[in-house]
C-alpha atoms as a PDB file:
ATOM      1  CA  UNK A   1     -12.534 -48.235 -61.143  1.00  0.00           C
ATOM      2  CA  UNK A   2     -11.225 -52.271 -60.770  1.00  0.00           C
ATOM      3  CA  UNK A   3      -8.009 -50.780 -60.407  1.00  0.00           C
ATOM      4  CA  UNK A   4      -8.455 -47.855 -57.879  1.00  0.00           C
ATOM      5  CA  UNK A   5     -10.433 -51.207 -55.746  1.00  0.00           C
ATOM      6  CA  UNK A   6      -7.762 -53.257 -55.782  1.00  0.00           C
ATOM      7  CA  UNK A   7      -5.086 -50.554 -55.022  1.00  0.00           C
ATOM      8  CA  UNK A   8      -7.796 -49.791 -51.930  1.00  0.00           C
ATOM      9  CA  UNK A   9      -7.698 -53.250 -50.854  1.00  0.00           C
ATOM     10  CA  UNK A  10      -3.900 -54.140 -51.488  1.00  0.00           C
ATOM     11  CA  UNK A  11      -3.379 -50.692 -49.067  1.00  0.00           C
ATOM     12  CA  UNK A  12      -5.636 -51.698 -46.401  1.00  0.00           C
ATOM     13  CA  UNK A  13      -4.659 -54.885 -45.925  1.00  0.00           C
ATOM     14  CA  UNK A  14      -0.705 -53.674 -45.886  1.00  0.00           C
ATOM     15  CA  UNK A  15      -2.070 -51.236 -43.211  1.00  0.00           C
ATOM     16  CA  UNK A  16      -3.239 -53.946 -41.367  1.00  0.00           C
ATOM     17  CA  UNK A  17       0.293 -55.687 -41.321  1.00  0.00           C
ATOM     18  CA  UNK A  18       1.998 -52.648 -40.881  1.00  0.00           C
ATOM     19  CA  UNK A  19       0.228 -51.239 -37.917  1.00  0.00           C
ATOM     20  CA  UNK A  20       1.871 -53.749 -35.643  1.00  0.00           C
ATOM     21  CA  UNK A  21       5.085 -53.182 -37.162  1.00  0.00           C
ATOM     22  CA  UNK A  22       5.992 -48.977 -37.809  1.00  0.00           C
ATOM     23  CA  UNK A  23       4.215 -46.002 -37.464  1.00  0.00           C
ATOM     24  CA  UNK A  24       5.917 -44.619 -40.848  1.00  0.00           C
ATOM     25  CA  UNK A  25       4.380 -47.410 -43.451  1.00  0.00           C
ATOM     26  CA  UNK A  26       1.218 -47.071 -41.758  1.00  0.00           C
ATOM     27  CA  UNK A  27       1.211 -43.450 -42.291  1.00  0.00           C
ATOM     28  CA  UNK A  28       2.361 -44.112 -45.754  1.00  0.00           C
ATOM     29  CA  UNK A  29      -0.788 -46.152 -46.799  1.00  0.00           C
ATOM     30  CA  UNK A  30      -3.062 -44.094 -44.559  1.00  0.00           C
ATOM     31  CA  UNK A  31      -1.393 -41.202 -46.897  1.00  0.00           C
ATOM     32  CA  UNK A  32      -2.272 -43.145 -50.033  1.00  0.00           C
ATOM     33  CA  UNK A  33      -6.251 -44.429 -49.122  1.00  0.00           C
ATOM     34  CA  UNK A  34      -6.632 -40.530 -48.285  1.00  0.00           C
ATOM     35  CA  UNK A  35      -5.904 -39.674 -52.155  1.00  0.00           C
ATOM     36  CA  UNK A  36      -9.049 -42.571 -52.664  1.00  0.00           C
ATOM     37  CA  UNK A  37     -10.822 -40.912 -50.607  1.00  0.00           C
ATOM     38  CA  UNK A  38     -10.570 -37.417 -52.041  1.00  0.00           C
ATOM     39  CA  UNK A  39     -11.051 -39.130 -55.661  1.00  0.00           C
ATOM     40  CA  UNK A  40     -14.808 -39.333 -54.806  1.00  0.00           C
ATOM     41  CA  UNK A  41     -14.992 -35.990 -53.503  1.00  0.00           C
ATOM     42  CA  UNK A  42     -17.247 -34.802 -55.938  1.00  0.00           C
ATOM     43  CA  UNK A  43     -18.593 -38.203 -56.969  1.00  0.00           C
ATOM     44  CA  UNK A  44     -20.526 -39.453 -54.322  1.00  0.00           C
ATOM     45  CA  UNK A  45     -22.849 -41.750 -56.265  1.00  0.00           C
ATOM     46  CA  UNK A  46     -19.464 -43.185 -57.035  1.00  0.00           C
ATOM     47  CA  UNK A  47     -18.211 -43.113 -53.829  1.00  0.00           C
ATOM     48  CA  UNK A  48     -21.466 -44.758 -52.592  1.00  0.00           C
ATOM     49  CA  UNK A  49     -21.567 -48.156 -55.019  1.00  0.00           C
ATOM     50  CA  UNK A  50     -17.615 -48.075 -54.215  1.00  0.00           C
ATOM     51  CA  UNK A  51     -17.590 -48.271 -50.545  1.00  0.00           C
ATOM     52  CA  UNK A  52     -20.375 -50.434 -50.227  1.00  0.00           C
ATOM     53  CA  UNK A  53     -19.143 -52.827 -52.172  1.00  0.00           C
ATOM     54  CA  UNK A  54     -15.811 -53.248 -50.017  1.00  0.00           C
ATOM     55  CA  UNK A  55     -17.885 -53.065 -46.735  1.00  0.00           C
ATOM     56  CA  UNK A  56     -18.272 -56.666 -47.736  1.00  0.00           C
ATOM     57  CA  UNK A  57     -14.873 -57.558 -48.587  1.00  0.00           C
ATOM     58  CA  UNK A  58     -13.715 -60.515 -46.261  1.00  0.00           C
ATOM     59  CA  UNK A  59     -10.932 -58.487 -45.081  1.00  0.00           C
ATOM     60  CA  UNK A  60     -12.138 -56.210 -41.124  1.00  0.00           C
ATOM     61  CA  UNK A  61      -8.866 -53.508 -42.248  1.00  0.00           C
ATOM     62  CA  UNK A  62     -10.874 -53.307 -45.914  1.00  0.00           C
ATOM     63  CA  UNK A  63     -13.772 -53.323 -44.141  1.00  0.00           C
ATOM     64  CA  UNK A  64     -13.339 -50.922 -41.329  1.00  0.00           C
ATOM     65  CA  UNK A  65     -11.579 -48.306 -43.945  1.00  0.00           C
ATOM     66  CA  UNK A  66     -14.421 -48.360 -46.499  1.00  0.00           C
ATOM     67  CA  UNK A  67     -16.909 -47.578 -43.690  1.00  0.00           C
ATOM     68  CA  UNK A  68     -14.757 -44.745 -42.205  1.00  0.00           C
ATOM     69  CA  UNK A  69     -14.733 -43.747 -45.541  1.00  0.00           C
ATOM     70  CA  UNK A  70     -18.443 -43.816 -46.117  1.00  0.00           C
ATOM     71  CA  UNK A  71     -19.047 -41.976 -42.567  1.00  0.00           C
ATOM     72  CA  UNK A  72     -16.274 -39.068 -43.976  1.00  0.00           C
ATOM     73  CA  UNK A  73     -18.374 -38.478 -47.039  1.00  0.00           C
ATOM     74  CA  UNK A  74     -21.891 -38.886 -45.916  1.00  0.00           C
ATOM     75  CA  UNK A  75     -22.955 -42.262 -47.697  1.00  0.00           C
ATOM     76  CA  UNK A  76     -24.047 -45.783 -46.370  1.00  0.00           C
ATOM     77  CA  UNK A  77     -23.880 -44.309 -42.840  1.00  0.00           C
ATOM     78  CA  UNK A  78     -26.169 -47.000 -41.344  1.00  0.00           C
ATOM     79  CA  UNK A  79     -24.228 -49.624 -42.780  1.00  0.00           C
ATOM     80  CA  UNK A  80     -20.894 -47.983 -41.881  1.00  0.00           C
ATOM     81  CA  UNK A  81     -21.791 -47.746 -38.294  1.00  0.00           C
ATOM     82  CA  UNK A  82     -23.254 -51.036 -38.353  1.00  0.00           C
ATOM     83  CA  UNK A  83     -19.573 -52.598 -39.595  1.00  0.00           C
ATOM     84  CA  UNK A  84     -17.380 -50.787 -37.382  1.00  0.00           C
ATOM     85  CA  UNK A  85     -19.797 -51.406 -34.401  1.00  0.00           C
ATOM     86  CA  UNK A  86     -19.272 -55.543 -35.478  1.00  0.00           C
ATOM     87  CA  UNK A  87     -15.490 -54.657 -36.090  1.00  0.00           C
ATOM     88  CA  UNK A  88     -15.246 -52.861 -32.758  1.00  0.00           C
ATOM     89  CA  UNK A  89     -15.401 -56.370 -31.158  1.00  0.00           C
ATOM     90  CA  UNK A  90     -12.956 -58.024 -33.453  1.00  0.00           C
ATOM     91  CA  UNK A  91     -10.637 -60.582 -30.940  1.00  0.00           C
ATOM     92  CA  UNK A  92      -7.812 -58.613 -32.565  1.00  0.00           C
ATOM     93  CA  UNK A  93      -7.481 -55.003 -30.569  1.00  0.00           C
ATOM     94  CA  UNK A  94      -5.944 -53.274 -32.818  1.00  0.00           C
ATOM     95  CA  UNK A  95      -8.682 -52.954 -35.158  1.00  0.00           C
ATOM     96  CA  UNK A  96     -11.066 -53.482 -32.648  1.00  0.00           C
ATOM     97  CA  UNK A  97      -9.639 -50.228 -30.848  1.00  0.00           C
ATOM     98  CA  UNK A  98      -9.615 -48.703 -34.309  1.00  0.00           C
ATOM     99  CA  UNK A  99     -13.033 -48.966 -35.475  1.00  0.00           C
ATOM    100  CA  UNK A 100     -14.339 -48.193 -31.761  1.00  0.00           C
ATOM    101  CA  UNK A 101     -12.166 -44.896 -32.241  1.00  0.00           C
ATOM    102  CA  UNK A 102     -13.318 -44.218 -35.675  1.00  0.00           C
ATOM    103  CA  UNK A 103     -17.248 -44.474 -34.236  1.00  0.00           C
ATOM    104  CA  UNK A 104     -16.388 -42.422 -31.102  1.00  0.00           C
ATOM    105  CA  UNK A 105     -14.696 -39.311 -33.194  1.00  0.00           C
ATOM    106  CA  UNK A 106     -17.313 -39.214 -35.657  1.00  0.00           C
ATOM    107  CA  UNK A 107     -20.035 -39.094 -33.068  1.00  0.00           C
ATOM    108  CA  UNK A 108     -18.294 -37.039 -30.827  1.00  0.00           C
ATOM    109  CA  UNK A 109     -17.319 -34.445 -34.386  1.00  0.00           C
ATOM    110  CA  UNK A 110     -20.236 -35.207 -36.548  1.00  0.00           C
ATOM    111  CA  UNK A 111     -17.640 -36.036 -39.588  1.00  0.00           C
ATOM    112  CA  UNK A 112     -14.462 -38.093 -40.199  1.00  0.00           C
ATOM    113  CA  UNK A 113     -11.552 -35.559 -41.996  1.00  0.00           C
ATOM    114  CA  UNK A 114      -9.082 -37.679 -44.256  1.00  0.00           C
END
């Protein structure tokens, strides 16, 4: 499990960089945290301690993933939308404008596809 959190954390952080610098490696990583993701598919207790736990991390693109994360499969909702809302005014606007995106589609859809 260390290693699936670190490989988590090493890809949203790269995100982060590589937002600003290509659509293509962002995809690439957003391509790679979606195999995470589907990992806990049918482990949500799992998927629970696991997101949680890198809601925390120091890192807002760690952050703001693990919550999107948590609102896509149904766990630590409160604190999900409690992070991005804090993330949402970040000084930086592209992950502000992300994690205000990420709280407006799953309100407006009721769930977060990945």
């Amino acid at each position: 499990m260390e290693n699936i959190k670190n490989k988590f954390v090493e890809l949203c952080m790269l995100r982060g960089e590589l937002t600003k610098e290509g659509v293509k490696k962002n995809n690439k990583a957003m391509d790679e945290l979606s195999k995470i993701y589907h990992f806990f598919d049918n482990d949500i207790s799992s998927a629970q301690h696991f997101y949680l736990e890198l809601m925390n991390h120091e890192d807002p693109w760690v952050k703001s993933t693990a919550a999107a994360h948590s609102l896509g499969l149904n766990v630590n909702v409160d604190a999900a939308k409690k992070i991005l809302k804090s993330i949402s005014k970040d000084k930086d606007p592209i992950i502000s404008f992300n994690a205000e995106m990420t709280l407006k589609v799953w309100k407006e859809q009721g769930c977060l596809n990945f």
